[in-house]
C-alpha atoms as a PDB file:
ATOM      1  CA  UNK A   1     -17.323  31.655  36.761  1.00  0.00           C
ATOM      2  CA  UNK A   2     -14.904  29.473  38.611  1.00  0.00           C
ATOM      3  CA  UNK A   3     -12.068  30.347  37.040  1.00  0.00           C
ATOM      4  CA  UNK A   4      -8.571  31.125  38.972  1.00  0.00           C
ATOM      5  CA  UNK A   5      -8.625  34.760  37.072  1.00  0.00           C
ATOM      6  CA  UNK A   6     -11.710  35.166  38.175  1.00  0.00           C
ATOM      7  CA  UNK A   7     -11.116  34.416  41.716  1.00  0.00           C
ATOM      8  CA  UNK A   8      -8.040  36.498  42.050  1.00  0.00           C
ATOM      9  CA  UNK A   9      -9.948  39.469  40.156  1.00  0.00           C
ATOM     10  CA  UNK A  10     -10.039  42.664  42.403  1.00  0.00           C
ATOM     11  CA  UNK A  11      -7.340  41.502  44.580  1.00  0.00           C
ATOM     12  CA  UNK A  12      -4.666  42.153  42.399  1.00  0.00           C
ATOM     13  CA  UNK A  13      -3.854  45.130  40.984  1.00  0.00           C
ATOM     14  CA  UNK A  14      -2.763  44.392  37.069  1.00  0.00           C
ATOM     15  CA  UNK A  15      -2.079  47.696  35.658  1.00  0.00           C
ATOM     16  CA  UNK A  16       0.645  48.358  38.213  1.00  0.00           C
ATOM     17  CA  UNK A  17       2.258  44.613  36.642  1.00  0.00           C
ATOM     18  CA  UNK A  18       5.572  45.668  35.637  1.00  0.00           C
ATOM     19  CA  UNK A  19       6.717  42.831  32.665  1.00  0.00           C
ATOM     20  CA  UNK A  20      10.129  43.324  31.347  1.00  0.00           C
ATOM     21  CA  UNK A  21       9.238  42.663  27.624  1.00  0.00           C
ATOM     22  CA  UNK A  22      12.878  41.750  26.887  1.00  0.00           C
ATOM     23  CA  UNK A  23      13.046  38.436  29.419  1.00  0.00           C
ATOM     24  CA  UNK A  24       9.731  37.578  28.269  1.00  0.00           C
ATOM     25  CA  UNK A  25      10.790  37.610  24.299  1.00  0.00           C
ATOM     26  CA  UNK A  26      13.973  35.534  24.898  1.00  0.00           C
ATOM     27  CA  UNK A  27      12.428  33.237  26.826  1.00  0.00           C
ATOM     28  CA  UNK A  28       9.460  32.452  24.649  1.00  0.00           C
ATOM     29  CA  UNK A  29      10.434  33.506  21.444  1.00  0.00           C
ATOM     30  CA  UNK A  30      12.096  31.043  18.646  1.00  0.00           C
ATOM     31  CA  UNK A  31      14.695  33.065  17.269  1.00  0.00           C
ATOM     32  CA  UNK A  32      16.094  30.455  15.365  1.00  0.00           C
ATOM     33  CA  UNK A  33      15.765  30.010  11.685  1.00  0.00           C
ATOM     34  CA  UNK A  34      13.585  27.647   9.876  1.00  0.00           C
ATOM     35  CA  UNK A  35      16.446  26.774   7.513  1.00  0.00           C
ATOM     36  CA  UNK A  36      18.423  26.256  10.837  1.00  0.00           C
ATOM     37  CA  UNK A  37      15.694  23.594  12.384  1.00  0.00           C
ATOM     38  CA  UNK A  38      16.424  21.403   9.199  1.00  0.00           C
ATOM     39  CA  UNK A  39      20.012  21.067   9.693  1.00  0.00           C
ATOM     40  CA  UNK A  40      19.404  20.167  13.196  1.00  0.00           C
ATOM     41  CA  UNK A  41      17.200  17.452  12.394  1.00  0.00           C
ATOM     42  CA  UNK A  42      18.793  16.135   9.462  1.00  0.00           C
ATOM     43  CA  UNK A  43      20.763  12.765   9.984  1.00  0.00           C
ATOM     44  CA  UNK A  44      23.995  12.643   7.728  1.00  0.00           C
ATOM     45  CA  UNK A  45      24.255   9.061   8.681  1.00  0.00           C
ATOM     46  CA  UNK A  46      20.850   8.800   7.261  1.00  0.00           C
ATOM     47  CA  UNK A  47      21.907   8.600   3.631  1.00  0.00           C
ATOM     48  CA  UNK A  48      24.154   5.835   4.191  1.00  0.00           C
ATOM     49  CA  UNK A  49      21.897   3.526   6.244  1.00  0.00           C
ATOM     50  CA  UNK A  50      20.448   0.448   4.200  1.00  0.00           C
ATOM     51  CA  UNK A  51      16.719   0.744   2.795  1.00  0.00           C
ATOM     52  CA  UNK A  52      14.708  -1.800   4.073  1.00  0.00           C
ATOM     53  CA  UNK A  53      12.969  -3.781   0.644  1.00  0.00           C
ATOM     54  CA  UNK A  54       9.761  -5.217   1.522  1.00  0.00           C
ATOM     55  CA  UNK A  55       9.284  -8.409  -0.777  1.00  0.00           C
ATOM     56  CA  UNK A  56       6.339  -9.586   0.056  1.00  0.00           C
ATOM     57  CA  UNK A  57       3.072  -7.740   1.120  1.00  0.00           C
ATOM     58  CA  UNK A  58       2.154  -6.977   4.949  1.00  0.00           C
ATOM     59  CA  UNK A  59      -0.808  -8.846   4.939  1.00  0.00           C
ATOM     60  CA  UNK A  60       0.883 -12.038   3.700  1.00  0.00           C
ATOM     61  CA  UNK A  61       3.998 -11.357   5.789  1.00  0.00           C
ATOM     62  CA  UNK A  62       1.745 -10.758   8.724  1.00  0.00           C
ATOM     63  CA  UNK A  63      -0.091 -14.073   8.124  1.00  0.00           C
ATOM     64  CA  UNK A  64       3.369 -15.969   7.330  1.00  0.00           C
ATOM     65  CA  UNK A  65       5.009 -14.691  10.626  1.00  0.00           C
ATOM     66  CA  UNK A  66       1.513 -15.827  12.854  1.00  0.00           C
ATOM     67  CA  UNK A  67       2.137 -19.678  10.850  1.00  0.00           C
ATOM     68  CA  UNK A  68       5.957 -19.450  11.989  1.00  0.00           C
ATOM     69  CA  UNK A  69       5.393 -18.621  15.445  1.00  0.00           C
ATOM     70  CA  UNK A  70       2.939 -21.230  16.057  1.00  0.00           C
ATOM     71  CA  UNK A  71       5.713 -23.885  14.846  1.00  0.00           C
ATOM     72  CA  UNK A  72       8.220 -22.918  17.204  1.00  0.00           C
ATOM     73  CA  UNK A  73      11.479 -23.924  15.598  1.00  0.00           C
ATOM     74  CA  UNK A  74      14.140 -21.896  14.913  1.00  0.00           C
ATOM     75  CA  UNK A  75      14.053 -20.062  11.754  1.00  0.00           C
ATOM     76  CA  UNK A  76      18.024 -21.336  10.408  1.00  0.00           C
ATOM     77  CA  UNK A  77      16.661 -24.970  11.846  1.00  0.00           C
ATOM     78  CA  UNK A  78      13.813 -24.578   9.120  1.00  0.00           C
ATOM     79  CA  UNK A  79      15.548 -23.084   6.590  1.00  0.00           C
ATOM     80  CA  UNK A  80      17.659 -26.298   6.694  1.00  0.00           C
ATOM     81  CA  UNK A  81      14.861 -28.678   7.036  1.00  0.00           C
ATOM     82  CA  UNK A  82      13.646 -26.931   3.303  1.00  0.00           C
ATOM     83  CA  UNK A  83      17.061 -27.576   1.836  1.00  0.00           C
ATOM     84  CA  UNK A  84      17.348 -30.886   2.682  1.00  0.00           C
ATOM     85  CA  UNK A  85      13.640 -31.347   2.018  1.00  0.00           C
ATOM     86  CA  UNK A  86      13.134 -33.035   5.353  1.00  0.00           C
ATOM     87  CA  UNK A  87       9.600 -32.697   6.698  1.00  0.00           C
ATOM     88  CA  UNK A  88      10.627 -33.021  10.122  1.00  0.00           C
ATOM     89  CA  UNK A  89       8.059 -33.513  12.928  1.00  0.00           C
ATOM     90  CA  UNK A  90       5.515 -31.311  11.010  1.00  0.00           C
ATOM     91  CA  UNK A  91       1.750 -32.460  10.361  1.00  0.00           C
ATOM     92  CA  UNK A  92       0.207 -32.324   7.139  1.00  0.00           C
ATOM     93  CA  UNK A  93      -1.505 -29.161   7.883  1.00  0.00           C
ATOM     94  CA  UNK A  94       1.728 -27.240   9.462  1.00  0.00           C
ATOM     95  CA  UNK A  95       3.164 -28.649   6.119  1.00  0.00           C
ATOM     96  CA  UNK A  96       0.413 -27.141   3.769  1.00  0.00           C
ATOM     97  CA  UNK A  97       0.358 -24.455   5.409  1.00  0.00           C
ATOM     98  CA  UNK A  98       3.917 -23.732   5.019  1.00  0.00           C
ATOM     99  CA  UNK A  99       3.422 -24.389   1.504  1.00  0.00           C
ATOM    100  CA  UNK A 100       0.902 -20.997   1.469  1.00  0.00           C
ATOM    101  CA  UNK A 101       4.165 -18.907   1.404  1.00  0.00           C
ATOM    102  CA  UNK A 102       6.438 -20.788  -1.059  1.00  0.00           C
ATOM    103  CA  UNK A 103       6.854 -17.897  -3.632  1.00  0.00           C
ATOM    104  CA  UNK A 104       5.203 -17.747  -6.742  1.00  0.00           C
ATOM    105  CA  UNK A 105       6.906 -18.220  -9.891  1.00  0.00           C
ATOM    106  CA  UNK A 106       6.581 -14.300 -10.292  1.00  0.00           C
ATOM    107  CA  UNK A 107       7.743 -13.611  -6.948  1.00  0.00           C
ATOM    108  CA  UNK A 108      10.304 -15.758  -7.185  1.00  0.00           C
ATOM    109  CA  UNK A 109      11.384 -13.911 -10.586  1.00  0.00           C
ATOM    110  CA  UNK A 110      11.398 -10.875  -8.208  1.00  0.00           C
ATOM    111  CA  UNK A 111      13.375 -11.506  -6.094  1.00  0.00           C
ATOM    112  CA  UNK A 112      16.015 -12.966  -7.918  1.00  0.00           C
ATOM    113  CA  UNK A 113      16.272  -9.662 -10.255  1.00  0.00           C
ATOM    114  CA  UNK A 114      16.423  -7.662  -6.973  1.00  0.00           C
ATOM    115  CA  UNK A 115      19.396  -9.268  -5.959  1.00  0.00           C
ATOM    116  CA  UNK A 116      21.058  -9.754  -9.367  1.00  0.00           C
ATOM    117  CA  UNK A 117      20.172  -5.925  -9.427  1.00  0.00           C
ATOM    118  CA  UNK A 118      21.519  -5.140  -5.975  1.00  0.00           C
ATOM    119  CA  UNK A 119      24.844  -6.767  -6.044  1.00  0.00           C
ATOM    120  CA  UNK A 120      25.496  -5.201  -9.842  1.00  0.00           C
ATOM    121  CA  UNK A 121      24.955  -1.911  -8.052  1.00  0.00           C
ATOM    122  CA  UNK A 122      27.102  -2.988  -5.035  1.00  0.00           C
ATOM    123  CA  UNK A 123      30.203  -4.000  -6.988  1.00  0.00           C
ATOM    124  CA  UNK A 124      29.729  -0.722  -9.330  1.00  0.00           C
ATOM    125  CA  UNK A 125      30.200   1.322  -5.909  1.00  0.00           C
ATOM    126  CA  UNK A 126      33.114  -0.952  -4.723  1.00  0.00           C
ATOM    127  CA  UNK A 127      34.765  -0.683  -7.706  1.00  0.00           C
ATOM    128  CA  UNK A 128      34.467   2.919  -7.608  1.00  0.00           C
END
């Protein structure tokens, strides 16, 4: 065996060891609560931080966000280019694809009752 307690065997003497029980137990012993570990880790800012809503799902997003990077324009300079329905420098196949992630009617629907839903609950708690 090849072990170090094995090597050290013999020249040692470990019954005459003297351990004083008490250092050993406070230094590693928990003597904390459990109720006391959940306070510590609990973040009161936590309640107030904004949820994140995901409104699409990850695959699409995923494959949305690959399209975008590969037309390397500004996101605000393409928002604009949809609202004024300019089609910019684009090809026909950056445009089609583009068109891939136009909501749906339903998703459209969606989102529009999130926010109508959202900003009801916002002015309730402003008001309040």
């Amino acid at each position: 065996d090849n072990s170090l307690w094995s090597m050290i065997k013999g020249s040692y003497d470990f019954e005459s060891l003297k351990v004083d029980q008490a250092e050993f137990e406070s230094l590693f012993t928990d003597t904390s609560k459990p109720g006391d570990k959940k306070k510590e880790t609990e973040k009161p800012a936590a309640s107030k931080q904004k949820k994140s809503v995901q409104v699409i799902d990850a695959k699409r997003g995923m494959n949305g966000g690959i399209i975008l990077a590969r037309l390397k324009i500004e996101f605000s300079a393409l928002a604009d280019m949809v609202a004024e329905m300019d089609s910019g420098n684009f090809d026909d196949t950056q445009l089609k694809a583009l068109r891939e992630f136009l909501p749906t009617k339903d998703e459209r629907a969606a989102i529009d009752q999130y926010i109508k839903q959202a900003s009801a609950t916002e002015e309730s708690l402003n008001a309040a």
